[in-house]
PDB file of N, CA and C in Angstrom:
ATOM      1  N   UNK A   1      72.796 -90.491 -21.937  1.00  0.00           N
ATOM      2  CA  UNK A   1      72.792 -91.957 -21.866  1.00  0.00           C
ATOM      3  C   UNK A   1      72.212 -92.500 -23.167  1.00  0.00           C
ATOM      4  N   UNK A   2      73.017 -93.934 -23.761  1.00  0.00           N
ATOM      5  CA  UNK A   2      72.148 -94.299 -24.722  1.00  0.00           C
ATOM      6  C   UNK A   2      70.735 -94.263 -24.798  1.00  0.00           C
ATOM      7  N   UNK A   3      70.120 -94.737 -25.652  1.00  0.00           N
ATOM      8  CA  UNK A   3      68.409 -94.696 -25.550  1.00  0.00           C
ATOM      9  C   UNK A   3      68.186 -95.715 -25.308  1.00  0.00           C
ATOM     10  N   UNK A   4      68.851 -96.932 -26.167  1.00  0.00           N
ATOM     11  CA  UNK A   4      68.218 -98.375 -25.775  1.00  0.00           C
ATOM     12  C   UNK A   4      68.950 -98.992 -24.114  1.00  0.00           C
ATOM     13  N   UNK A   5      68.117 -99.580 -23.381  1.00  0.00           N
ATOM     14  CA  UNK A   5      68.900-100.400 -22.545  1.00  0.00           C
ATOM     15  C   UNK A   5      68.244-101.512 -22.592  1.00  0.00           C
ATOM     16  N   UNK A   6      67.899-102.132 -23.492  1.00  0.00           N
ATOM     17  CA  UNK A   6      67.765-103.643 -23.560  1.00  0.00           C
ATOM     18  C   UNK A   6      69.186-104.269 -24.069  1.00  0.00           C
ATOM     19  N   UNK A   7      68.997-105.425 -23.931  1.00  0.00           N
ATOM     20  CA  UNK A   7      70.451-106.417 -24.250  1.00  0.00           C
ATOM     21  C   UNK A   7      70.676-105.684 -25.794  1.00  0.00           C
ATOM     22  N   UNK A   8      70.045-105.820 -26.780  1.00  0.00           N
ATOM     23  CA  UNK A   8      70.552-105.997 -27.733  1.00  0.00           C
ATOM     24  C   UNK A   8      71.351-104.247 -28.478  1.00  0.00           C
ATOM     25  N   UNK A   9      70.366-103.523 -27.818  1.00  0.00           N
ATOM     26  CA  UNK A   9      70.527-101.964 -27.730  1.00  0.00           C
ATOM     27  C   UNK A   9      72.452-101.523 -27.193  1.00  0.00           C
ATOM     28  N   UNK A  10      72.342-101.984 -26.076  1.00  0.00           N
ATOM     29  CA  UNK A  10      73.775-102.100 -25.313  1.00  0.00           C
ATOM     30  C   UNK A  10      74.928-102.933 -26.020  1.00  0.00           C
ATOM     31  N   UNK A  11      74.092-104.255 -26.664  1.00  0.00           N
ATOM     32  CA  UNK A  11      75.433-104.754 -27.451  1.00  0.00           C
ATOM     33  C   UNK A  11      75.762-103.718 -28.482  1.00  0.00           C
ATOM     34  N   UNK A  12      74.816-102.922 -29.242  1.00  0.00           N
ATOM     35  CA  UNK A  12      75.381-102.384 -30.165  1.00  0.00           C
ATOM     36  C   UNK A  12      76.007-101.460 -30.369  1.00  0.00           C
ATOM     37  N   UNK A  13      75.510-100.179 -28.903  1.00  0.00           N
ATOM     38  CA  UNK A  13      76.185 -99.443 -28.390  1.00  0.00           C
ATOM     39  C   UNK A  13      77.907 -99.673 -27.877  1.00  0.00           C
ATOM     40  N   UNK A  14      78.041-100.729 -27.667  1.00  0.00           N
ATOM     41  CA  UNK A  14      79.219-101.197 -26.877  1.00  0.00           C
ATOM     42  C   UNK A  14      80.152-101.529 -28.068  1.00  0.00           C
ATOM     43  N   UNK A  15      79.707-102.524 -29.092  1.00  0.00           N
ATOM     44  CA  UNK A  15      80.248-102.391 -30.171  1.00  0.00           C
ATOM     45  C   UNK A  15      80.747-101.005 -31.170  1.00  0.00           C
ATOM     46  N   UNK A  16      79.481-100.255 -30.664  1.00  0.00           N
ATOM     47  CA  UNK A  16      79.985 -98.940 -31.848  1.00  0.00           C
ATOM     48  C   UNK A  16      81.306 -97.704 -30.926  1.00  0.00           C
ATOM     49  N   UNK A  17      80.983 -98.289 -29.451  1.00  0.00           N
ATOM     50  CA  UNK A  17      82.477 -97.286 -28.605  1.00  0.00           C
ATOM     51  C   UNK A  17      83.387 -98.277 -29.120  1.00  0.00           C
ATOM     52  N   UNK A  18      83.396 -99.245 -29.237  1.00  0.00           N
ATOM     53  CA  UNK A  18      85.209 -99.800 -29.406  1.00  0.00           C
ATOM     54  C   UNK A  18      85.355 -99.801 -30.830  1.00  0.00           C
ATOM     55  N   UNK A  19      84.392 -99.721 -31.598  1.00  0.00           N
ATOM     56  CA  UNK A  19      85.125 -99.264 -32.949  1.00  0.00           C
ATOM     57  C   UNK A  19      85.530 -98.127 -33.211  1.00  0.00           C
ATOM     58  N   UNK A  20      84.790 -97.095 -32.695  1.00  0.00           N
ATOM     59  CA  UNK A  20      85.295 -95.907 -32.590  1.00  0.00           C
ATOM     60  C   UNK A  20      86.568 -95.266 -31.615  1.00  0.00           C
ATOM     61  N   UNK A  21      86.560 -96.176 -30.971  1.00  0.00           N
ATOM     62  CA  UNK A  21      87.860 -95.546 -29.985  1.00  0.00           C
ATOM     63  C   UNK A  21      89.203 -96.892 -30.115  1.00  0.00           C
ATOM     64  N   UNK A  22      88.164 -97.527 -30.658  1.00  0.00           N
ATOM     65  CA  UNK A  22      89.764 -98.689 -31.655  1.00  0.00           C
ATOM     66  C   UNK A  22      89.815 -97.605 -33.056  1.00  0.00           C
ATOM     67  N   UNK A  23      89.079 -96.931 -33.292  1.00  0.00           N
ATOM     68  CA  UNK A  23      89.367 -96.754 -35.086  1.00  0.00           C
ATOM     69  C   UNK A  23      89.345 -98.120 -36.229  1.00  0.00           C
ATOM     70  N   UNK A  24      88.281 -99.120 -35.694  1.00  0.00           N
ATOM     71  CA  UNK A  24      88.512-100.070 -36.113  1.00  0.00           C
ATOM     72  C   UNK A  24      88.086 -99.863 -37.906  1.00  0.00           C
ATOM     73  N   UNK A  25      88.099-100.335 -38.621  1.00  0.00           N
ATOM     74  CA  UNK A  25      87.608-100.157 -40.215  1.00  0.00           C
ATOM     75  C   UNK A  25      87.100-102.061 -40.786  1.00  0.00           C
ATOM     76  N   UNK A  26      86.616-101.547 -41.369  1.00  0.00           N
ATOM     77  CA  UNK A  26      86.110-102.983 -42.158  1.00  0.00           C
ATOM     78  C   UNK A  26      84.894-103.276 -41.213  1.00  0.00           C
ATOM     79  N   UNK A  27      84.599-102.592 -40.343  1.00  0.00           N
ATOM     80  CA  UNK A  27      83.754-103.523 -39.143  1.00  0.00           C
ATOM     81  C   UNK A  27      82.592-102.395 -38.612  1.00  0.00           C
ATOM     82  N   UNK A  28      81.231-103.041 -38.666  1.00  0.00           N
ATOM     83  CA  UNK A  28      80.408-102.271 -38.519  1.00  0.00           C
ATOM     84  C   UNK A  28      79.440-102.198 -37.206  1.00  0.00           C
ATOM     85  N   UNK A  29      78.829-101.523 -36.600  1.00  0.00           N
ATOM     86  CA  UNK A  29      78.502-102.783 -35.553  1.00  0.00           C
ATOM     87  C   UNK A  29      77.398-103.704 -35.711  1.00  0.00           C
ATOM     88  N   UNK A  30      76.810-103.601 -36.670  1.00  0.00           N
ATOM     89  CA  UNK A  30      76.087-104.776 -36.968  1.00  0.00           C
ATOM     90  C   UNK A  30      76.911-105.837 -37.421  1.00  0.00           C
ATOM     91  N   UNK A  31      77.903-105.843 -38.072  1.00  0.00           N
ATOM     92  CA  UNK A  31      78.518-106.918 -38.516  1.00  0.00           C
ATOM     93  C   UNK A  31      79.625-107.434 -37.242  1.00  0.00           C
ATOM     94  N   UNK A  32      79.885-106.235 -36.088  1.00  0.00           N
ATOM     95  CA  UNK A  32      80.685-107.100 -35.121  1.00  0.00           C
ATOM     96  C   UNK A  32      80.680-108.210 -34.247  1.00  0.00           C
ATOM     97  N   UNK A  33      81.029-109.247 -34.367  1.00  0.00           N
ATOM     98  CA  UNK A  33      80.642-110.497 -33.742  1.00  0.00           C
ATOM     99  C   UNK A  33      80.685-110.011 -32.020  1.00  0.00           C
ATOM    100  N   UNK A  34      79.240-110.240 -32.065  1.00  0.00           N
ATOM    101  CA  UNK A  34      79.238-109.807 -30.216  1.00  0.00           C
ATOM    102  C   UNK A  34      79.949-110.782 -29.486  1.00  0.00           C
ATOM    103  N   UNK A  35      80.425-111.968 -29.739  1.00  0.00           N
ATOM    104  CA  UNK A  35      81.282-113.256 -28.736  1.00  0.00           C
ATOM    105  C   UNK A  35      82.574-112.955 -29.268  1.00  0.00           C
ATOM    106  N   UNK A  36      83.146-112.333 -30.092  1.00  0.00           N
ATOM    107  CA  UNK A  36      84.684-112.414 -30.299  1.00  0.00           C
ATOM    108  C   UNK A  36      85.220-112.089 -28.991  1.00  0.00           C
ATOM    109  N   UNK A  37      86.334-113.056 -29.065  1.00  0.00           N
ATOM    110  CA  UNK A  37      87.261-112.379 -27.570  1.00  0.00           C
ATOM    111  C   UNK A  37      87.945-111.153 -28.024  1.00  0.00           C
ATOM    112  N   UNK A  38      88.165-110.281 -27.157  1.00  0.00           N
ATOM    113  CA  UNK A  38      88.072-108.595 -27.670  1.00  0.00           C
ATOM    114  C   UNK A  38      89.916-108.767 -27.421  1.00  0.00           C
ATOM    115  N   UNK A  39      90.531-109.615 -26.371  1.00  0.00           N
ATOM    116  CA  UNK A  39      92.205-109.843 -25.948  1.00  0.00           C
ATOM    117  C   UNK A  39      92.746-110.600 -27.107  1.00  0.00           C
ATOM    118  N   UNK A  40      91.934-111.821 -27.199  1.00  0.00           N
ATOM    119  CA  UNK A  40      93.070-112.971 -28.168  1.00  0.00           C
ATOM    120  C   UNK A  40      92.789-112.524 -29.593  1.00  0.00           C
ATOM    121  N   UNK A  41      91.473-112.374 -29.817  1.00  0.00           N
ATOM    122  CA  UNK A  41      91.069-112.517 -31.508  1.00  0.00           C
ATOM    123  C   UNK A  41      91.213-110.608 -31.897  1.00  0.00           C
ATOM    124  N   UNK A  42      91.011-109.474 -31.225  1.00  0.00           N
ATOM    125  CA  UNK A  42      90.896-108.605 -31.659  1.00  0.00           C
ATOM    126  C   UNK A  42      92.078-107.595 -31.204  1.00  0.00           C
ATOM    127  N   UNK A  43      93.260-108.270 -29.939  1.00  0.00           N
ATOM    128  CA  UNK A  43      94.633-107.658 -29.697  1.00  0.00           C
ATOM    129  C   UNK A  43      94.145-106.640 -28.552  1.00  0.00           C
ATOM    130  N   UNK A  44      92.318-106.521 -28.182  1.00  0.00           N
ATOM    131  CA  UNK A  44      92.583-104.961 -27.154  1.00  0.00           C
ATOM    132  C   UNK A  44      93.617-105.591 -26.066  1.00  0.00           C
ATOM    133  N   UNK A  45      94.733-104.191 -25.822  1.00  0.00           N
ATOM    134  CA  UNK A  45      95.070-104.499 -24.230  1.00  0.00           C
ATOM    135  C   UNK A  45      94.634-103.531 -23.462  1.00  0.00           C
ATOM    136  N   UNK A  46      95.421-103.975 -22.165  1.00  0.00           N
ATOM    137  CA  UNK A  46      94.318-103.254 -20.886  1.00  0.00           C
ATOM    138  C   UNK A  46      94.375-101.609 -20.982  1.00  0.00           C
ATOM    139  N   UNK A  47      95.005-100.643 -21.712  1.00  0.00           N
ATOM    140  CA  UNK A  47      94.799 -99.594 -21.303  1.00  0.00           C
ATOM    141  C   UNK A  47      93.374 -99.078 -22.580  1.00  0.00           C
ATOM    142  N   UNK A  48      93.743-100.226 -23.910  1.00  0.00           N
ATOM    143  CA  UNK A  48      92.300-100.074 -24.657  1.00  0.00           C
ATOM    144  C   UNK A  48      91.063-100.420 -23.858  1.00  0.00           C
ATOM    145  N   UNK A  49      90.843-101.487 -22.985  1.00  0.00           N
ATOM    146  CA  UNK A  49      90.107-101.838 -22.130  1.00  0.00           C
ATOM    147  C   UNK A  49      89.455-100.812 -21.580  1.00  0.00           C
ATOM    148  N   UNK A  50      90.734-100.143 -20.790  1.00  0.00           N
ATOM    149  CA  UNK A  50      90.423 -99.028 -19.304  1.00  0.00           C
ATOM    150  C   UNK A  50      89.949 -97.763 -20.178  1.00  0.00           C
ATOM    151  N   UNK A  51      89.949 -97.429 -21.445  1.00  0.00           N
ATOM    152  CA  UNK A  51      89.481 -96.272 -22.020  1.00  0.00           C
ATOM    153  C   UNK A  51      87.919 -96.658 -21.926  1.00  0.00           C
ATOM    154  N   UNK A  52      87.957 -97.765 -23.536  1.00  0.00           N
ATOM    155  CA  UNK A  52      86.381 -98.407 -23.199  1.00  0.00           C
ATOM    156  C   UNK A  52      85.465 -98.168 -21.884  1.00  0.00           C
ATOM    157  N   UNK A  53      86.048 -98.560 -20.816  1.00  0.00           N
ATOM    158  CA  UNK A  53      85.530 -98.778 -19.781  1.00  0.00           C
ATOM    159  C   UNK A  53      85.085 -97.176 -19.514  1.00  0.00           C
ATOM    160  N   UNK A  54      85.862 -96.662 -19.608  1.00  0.00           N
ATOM    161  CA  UNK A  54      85.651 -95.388 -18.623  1.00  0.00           C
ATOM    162  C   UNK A  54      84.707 -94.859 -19.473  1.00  0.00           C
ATOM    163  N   UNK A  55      84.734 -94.182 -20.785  1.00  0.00           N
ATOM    164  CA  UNK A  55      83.718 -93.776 -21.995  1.00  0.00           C
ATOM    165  C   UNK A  55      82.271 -94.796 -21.467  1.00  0.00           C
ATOM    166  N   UNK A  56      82.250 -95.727 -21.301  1.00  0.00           N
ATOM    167  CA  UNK A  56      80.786 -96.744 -21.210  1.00  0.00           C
ATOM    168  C   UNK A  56      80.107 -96.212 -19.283  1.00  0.00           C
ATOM    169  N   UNK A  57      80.863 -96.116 -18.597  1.00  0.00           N
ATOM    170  CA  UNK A  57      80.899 -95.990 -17.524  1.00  0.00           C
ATOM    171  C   UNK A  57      80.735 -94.003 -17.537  1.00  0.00           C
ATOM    172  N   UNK A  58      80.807 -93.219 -18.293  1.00  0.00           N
ATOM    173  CA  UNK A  58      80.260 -92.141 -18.516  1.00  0.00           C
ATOM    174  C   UNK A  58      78.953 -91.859 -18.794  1.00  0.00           C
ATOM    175  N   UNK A  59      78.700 -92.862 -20.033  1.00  0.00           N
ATOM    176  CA  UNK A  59      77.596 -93.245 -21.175  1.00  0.00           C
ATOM    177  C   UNK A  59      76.501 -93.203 -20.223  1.00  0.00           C
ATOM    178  N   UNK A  60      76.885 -94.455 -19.681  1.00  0.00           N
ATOM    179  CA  UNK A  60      75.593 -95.413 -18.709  1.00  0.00           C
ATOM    180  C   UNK A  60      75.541 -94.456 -17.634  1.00  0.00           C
ATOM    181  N   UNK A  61      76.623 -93.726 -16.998  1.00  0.00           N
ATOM    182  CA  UNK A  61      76.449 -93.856 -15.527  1.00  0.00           C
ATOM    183  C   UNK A  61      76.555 -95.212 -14.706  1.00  0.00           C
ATOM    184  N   UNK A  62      77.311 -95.350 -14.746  1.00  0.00           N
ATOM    185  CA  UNK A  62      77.879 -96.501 -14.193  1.00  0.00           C
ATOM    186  C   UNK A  62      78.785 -96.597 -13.331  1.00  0.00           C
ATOM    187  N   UNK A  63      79.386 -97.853 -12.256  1.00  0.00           N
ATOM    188  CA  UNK A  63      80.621 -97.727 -12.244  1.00  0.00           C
ATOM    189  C   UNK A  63      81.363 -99.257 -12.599  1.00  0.00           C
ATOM    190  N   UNK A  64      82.284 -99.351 -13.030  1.00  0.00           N
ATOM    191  CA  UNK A  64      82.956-100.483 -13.779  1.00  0.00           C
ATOM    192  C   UNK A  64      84.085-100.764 -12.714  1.00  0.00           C
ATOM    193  N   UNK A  65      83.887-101.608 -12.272  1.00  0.00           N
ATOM    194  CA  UNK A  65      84.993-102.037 -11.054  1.00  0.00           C
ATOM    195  C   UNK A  65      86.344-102.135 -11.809  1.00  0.00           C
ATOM    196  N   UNK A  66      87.605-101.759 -11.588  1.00  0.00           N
ATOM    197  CA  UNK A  66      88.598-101.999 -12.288  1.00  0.00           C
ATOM    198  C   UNK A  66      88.808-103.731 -12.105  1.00  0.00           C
ATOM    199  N   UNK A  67      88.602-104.300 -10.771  1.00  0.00           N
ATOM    200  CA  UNK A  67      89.179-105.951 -10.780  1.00  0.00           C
ATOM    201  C   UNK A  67      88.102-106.430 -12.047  1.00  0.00           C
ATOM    202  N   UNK A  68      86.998-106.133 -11.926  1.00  0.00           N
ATOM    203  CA  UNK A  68      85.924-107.066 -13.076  1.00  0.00           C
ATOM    204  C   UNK A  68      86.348-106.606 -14.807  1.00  0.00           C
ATOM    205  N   UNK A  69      87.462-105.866 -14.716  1.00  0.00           N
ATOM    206  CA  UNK A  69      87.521-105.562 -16.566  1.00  0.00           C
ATOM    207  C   UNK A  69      88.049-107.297 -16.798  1.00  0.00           C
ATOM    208  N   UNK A  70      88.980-107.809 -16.312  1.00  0.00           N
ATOM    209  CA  UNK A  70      89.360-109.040 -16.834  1.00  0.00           C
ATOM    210  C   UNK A  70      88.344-109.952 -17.372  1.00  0.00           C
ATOM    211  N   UNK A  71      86.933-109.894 -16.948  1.00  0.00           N
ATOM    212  CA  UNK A  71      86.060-110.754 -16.971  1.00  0.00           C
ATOM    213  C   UNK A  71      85.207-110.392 -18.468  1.00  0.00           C
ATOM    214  N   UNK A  72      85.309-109.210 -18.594  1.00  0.00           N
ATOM    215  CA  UNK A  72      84.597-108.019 -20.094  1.00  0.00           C
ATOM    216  C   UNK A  72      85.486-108.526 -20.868  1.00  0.00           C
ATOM    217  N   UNK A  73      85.848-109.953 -21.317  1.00  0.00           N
ATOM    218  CA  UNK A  73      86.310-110.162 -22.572  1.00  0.00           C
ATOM    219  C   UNK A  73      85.591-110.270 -24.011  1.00  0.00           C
ATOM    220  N   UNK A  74      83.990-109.911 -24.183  1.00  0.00           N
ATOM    221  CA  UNK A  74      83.503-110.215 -25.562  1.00  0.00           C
ATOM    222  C   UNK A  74      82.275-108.889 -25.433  1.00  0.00           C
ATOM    223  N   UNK A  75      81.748-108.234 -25.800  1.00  0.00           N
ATOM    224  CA  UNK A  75      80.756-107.153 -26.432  1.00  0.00           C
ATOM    225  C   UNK A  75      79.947-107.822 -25.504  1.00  0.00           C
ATOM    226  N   UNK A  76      79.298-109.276 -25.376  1.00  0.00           N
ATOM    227  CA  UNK A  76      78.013-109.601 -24.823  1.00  0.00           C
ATOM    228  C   UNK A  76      78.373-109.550 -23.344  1.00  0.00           C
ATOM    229  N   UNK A  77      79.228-110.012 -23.051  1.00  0.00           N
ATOM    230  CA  UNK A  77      79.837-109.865 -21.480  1.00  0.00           C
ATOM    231  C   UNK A  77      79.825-108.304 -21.350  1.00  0.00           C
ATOM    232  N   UNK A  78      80.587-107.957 -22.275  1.00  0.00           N
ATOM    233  CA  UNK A  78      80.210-106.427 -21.210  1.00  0.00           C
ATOM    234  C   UNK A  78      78.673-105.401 -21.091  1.00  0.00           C
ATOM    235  N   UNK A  79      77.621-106.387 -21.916  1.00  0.00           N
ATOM    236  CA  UNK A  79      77.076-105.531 -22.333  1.00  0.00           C
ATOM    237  C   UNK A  79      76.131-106.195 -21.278  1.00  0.00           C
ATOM    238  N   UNK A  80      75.863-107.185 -20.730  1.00  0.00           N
ATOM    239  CA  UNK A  80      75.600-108.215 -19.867  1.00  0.00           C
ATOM    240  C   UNK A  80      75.762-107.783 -17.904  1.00  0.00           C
ATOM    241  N   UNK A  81      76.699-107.449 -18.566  1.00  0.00           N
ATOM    242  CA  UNK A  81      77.527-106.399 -16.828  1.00  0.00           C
ATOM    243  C   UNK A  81      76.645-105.018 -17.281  1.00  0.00           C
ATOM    244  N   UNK A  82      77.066-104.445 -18.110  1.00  0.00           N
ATOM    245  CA  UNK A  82      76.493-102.931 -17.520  1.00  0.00           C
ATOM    246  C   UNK A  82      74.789-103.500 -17.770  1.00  0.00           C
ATOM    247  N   UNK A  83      74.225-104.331 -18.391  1.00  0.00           N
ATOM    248  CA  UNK A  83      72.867-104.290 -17.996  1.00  0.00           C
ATOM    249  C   UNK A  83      72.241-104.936 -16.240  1.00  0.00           C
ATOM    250  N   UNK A  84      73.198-105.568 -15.970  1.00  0.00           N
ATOM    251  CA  UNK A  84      73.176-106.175 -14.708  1.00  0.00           C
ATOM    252  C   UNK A  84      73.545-104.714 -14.031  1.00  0.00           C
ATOM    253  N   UNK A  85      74.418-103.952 -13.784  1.00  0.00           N
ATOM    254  CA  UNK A  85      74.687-102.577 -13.262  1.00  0.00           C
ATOM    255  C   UNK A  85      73.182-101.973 -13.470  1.00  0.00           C
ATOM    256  N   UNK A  86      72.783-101.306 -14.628  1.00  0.00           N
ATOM    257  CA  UNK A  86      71.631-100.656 -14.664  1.00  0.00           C
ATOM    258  C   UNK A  86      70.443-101.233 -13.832  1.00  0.00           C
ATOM    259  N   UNK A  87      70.158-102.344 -13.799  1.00  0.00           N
ATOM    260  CA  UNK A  87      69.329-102.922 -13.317  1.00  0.00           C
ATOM    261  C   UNK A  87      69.163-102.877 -12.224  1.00  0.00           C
ATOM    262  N   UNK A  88      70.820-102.995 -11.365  1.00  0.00           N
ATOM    263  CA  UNK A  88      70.814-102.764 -10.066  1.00  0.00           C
ATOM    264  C   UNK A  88      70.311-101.316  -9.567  1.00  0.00           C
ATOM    265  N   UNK A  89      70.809-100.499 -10.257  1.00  0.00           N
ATOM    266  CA  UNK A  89      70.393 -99.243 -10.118  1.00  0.00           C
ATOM    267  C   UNK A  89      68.819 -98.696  -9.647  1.00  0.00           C
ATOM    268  N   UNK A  90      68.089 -99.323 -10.841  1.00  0.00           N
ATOM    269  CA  UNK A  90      66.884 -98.580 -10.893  1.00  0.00           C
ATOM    270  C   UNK A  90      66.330 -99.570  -9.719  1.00  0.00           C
TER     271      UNK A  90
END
């Protein structure tokens, strides 16, 4: 599991799986805008989504409802959900 689970730990984590499993370039995760919409402004579609998901949902230990991916449109939203998940947890 990552190390950090504070908000800002998880945004960055979350940012550094979709660059890496986008292969994104130019983009770091410090420099990734945690509010970009990840559908309109950055093109993921749902099976980029359902990878993300499943890799983060490994990570964390988690589980990622398939109906709630629609709602994981920006880094802070999802990072927002799996801290709301963890939380529930412990």
């Amino acid at each position: 599991m990552p190390e950090s689970r504070d908000i800002k730990g998880i945004i960055r984590h979350v940012a550094e799986v979709i660059i890496g499993e986008l292969k994104l370039e130019d983009v770091t995760a410090d420099t990734f805008n945690p509010d970009m919409d990840l559908v309109d402004e950055l093109g993921i579609d749902s099976m980029d989504l359902a990878t993300i998901a499943l890799v983060l949902q490994d990570e964390y230990k988690i589980v990622i409802d398939e109906d709630d991916y629609p709602k994981l449109k920006t880094i802070r939203l999802i990072a927002d959900y799996i801290k709301e998940k963890l939380t529930a947890k412990s």
